[in-house]
C-alpha atoms as a PDB file:
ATOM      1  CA  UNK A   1    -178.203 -21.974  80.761  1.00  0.00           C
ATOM      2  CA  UNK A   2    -181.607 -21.992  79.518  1.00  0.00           C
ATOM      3  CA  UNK A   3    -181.778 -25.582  78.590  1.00  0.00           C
ATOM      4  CA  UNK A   4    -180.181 -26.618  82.454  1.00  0.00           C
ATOM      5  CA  UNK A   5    -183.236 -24.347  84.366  1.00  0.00           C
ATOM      6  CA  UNK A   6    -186.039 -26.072  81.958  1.00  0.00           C
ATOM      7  CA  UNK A   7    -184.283 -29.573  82.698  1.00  0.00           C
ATOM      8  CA  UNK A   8    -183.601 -28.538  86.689  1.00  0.00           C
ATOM      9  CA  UNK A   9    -187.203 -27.687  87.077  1.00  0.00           C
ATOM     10  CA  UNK A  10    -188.789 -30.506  85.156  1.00  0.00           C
ATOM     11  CA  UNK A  11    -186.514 -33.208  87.234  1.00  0.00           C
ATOM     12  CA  UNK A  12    -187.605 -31.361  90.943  1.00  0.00           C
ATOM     13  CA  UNK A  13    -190.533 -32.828  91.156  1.00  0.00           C
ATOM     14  CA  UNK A  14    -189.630 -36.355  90.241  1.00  0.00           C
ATOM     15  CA  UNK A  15    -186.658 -35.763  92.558  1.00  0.00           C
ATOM     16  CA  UNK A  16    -189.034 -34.885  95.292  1.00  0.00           C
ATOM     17  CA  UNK A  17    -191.811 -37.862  94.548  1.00  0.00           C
ATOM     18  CA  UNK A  18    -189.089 -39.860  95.120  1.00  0.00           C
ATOM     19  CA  UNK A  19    -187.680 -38.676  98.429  1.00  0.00           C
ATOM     20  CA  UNK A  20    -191.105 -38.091  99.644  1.00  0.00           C
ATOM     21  CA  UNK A  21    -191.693 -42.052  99.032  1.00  0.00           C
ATOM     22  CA  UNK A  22    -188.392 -43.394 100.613  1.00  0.00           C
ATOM     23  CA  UNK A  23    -189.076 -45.821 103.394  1.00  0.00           C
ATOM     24  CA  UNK A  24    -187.231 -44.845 106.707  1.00  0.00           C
ATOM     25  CA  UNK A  25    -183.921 -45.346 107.521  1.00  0.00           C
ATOM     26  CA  UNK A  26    -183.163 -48.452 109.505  1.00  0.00           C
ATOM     27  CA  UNK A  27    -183.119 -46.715 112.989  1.00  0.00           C
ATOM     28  CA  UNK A  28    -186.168 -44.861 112.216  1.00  0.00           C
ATOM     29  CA  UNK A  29    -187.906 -48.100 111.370  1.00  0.00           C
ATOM     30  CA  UNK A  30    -187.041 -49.587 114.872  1.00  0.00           C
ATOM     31  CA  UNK A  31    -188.002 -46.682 116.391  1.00  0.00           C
ATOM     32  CA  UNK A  32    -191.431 -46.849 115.540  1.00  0.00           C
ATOM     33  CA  UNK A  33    -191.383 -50.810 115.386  1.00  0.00           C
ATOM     34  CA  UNK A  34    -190.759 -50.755 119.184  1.00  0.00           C
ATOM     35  CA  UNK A  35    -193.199 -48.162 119.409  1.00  0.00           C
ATOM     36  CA  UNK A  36    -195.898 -50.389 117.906  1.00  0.00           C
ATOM     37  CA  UNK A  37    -195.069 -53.283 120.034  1.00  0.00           C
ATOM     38  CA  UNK A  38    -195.296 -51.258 122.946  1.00  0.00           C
ATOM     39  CA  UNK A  39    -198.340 -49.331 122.439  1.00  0.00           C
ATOM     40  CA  UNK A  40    -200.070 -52.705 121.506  1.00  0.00           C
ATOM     41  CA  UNK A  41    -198.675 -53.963 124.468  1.00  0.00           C
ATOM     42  CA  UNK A  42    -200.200 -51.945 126.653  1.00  0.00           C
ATOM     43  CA  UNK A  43    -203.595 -52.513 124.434  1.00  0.00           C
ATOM     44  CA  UNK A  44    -203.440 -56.374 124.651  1.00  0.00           C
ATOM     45  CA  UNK A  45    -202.724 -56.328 129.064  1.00  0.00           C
ATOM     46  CA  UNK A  46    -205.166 -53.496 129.300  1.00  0.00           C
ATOM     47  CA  UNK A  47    -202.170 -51.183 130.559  1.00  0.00           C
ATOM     48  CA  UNK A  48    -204.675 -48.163 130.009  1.00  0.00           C
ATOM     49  CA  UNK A  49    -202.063 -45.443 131.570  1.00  0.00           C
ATOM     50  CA  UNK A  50    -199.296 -46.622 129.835  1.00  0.00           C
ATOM     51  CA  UNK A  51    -201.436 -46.773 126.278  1.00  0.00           C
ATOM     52  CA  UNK A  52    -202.733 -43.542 126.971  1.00  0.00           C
ATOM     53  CA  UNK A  53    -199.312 -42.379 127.113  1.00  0.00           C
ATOM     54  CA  UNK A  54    -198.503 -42.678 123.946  1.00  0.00           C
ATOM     55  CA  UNK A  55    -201.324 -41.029 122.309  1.00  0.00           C
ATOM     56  CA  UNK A  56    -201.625 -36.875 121.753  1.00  0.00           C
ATOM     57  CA  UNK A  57    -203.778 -35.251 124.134  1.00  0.00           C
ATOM     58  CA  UNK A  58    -205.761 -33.878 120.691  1.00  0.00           C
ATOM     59  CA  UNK A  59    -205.276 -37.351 118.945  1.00  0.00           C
ATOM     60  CA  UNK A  60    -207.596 -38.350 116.468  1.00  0.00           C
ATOM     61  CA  UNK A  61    -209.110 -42.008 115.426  1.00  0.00           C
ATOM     62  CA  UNK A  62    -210.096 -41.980 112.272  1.00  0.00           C
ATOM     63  CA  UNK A  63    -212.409 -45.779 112.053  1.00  0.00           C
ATOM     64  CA  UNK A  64    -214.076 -47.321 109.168  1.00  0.00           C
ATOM     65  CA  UNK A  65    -217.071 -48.447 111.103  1.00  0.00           C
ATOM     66  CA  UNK A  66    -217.276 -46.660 113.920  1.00  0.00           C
ATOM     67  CA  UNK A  67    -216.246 -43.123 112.689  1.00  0.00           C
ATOM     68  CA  UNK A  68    -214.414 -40.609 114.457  1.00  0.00           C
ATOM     69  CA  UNK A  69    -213.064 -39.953 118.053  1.00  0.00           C
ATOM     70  CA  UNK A  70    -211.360 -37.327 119.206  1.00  0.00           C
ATOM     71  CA  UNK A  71    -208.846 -37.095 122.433  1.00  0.00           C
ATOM     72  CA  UNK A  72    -206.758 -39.414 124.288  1.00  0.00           C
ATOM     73  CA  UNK A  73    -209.221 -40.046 127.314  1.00  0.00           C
ATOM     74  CA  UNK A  74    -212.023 -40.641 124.359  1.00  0.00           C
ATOM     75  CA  UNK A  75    -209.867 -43.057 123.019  1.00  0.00           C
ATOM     76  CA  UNK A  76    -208.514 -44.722 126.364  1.00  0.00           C
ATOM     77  CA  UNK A  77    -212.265 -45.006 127.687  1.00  0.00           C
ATOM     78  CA  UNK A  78    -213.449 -47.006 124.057  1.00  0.00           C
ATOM     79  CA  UNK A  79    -210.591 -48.907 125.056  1.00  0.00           C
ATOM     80  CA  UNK A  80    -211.819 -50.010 128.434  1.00  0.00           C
ATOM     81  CA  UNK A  81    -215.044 -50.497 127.651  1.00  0.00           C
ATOM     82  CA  UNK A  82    -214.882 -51.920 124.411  1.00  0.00           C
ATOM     83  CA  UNK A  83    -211.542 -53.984 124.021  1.00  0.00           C
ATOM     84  CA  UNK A  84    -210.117 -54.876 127.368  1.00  0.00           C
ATOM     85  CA  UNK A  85    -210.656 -58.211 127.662  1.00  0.00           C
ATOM     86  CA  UNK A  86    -212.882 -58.559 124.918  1.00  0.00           C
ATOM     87  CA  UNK A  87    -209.895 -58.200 121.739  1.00  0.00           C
ATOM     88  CA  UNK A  88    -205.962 -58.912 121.464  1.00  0.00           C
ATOM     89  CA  UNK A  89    -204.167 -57.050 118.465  1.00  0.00           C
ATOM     90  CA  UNK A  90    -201.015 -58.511 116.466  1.00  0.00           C
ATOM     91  CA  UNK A  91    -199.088 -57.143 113.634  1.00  0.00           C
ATOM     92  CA  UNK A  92    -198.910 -58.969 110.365  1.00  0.00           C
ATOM     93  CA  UNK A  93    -195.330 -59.837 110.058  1.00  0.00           C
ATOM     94  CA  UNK A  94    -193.894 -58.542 107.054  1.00  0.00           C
ATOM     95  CA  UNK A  95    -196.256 -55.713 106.717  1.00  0.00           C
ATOM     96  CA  UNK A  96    -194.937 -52.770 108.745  1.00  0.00           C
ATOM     97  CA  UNK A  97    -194.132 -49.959 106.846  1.00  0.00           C
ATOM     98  CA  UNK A  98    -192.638 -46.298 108.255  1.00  0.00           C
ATOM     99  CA  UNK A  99    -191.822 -43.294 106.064  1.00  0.00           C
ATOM    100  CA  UNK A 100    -190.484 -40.223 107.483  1.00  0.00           C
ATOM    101  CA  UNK A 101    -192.212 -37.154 107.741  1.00  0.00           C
ATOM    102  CA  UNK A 102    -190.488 -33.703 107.465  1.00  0.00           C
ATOM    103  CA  UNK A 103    -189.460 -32.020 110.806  1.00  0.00           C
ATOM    104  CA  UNK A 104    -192.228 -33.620 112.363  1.00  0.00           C
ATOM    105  CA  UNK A 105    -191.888 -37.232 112.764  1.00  0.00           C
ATOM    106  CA  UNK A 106    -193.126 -40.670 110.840  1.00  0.00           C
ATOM    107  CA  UNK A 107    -195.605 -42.425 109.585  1.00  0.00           C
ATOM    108  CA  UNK A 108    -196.807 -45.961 110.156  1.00  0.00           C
ATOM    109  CA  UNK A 109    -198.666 -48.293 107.761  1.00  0.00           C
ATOM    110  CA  UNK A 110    -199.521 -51.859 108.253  1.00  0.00           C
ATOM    111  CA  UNK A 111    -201.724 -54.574 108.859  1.00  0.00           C
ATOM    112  CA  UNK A 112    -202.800 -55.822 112.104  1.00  0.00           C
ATOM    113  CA  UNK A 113    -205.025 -58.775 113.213  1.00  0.00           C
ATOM    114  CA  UNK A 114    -207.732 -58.623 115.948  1.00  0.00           C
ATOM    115  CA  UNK A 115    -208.080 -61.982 118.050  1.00  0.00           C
ATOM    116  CA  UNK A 116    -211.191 -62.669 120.263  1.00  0.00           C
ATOM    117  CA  UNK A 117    -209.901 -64.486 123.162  1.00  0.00           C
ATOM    118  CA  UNK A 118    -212.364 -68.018 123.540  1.00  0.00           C
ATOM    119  CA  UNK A 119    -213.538 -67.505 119.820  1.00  0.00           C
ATOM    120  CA  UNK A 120    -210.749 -68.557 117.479  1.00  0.00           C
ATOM    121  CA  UNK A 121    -213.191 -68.524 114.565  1.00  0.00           C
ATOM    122  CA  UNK A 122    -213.058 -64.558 114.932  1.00  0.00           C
ATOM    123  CA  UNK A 123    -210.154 -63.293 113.566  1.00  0.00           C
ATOM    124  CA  UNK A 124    -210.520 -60.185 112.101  1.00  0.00           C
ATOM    125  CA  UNK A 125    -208.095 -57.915 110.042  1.00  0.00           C
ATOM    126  CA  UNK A 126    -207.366 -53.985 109.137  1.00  0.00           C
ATOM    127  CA  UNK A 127    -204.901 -51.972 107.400  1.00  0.00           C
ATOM    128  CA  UNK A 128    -203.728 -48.672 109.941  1.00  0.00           C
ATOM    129  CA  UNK A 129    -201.904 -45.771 109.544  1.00  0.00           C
ATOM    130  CA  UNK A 130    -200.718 -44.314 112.413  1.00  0.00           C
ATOM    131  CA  UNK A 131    -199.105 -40.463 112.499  1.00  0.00           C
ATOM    132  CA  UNK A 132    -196.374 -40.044 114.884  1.00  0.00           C
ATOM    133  CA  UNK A 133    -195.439 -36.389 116.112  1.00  0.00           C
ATOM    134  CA  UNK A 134    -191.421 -36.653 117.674  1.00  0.00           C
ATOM    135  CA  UNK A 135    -191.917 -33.376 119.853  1.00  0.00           C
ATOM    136  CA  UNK A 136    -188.784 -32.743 122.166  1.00  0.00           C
ATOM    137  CA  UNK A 137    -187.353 -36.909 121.779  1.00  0.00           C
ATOM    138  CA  UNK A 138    -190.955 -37.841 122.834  1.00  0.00           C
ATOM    139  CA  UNK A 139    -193.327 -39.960 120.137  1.00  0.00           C
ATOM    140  CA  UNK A 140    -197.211 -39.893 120.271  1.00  0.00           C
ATOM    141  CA  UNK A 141    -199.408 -40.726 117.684  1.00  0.00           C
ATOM    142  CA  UNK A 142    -201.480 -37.297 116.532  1.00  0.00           C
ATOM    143  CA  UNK A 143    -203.544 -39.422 113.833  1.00  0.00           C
ATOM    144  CA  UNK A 144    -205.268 -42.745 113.573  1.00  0.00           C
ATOM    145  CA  UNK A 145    -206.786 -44.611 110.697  1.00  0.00           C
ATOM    146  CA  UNK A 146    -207.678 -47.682 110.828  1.00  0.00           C
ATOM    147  CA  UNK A 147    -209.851 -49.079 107.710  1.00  0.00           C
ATOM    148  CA  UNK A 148    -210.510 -52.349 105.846  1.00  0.00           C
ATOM    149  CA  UNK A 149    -211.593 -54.221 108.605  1.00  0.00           C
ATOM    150  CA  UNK A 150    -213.480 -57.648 107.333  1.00  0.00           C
ATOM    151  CA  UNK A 151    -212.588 -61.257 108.042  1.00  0.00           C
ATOM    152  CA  UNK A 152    -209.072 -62.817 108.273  1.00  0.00           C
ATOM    153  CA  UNK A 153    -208.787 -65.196 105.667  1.00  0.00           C
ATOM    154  CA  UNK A 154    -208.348 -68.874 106.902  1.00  0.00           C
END
């Protein structure tokens, strides 16, 4: 009995390293996937109520250059003034990555690519992570950080 408690509580914590690292299951995946593409949609047309929308009222943006911002209407306004019509954002293909998060939603990881329309020689890219709270069916992202940013490689 001894031996199978010493064994039970040296395998826990492997056992929960490796649920903690499972990726999503296939319709969480899509969830957020669609998520992404819509949010970004919204980004890239300038759609500034419907991008808000999908941001926590207490969200914050965590940014390797530019440092932190806190609330959606801080974070809709830098988008106005500072990417509307100025920046388009893509996803790397083949880089999205979403991991469940315990009775509180996901988490996204990925790469995107910033594109400066009229300057195709600026192409820039980033890693993200992006926190999404599921509250009552509804997904908004509570945390941003986006980090890495240099050059795309040609």
């Amino acid at each position: 009995m001894k031996t199978a408690l010493v064994a039970a509580l040296w395998l826990a914590p492997s056992a929960l390293m490796h649920a903690q690292t499972a990726p999503a299951p296939d319709t969480l995946f899509k969830t957020i996937q669609s998520l992404d593409a819509q949010l970004f949609d919204a980004y890239n047309r300038c759609d500034l109520e419907k991008f808000g929308s999908f941001l926590a009222e207490d969200v914050e943006f965590y940014h390797d250059v530019t440092g932190l911002a806190r609330g959606r209407q801080t974070i809709v306004d830098a988008v106005k003034n500072n990417i509307c019509g100025k920046v388009t954002r893509e996803l790397v293909p083949g880089t999205l990555q979403v991991y469940p998060i315990a009775h509180y939603g996901a988490v996204e990881i990925g790469v995107h690519r910033f594109h400066h329309p009229g300057d195709s020689q600026n192409v820039g890219e980033a890693q993200f992570i992006h926190l999404w709270e599921n509250k009552d069916g509804v997904w908004r992202i509570t945390r941003v950080i986006s980090f890495d940013h240099h050059a795309a490689a040609k």
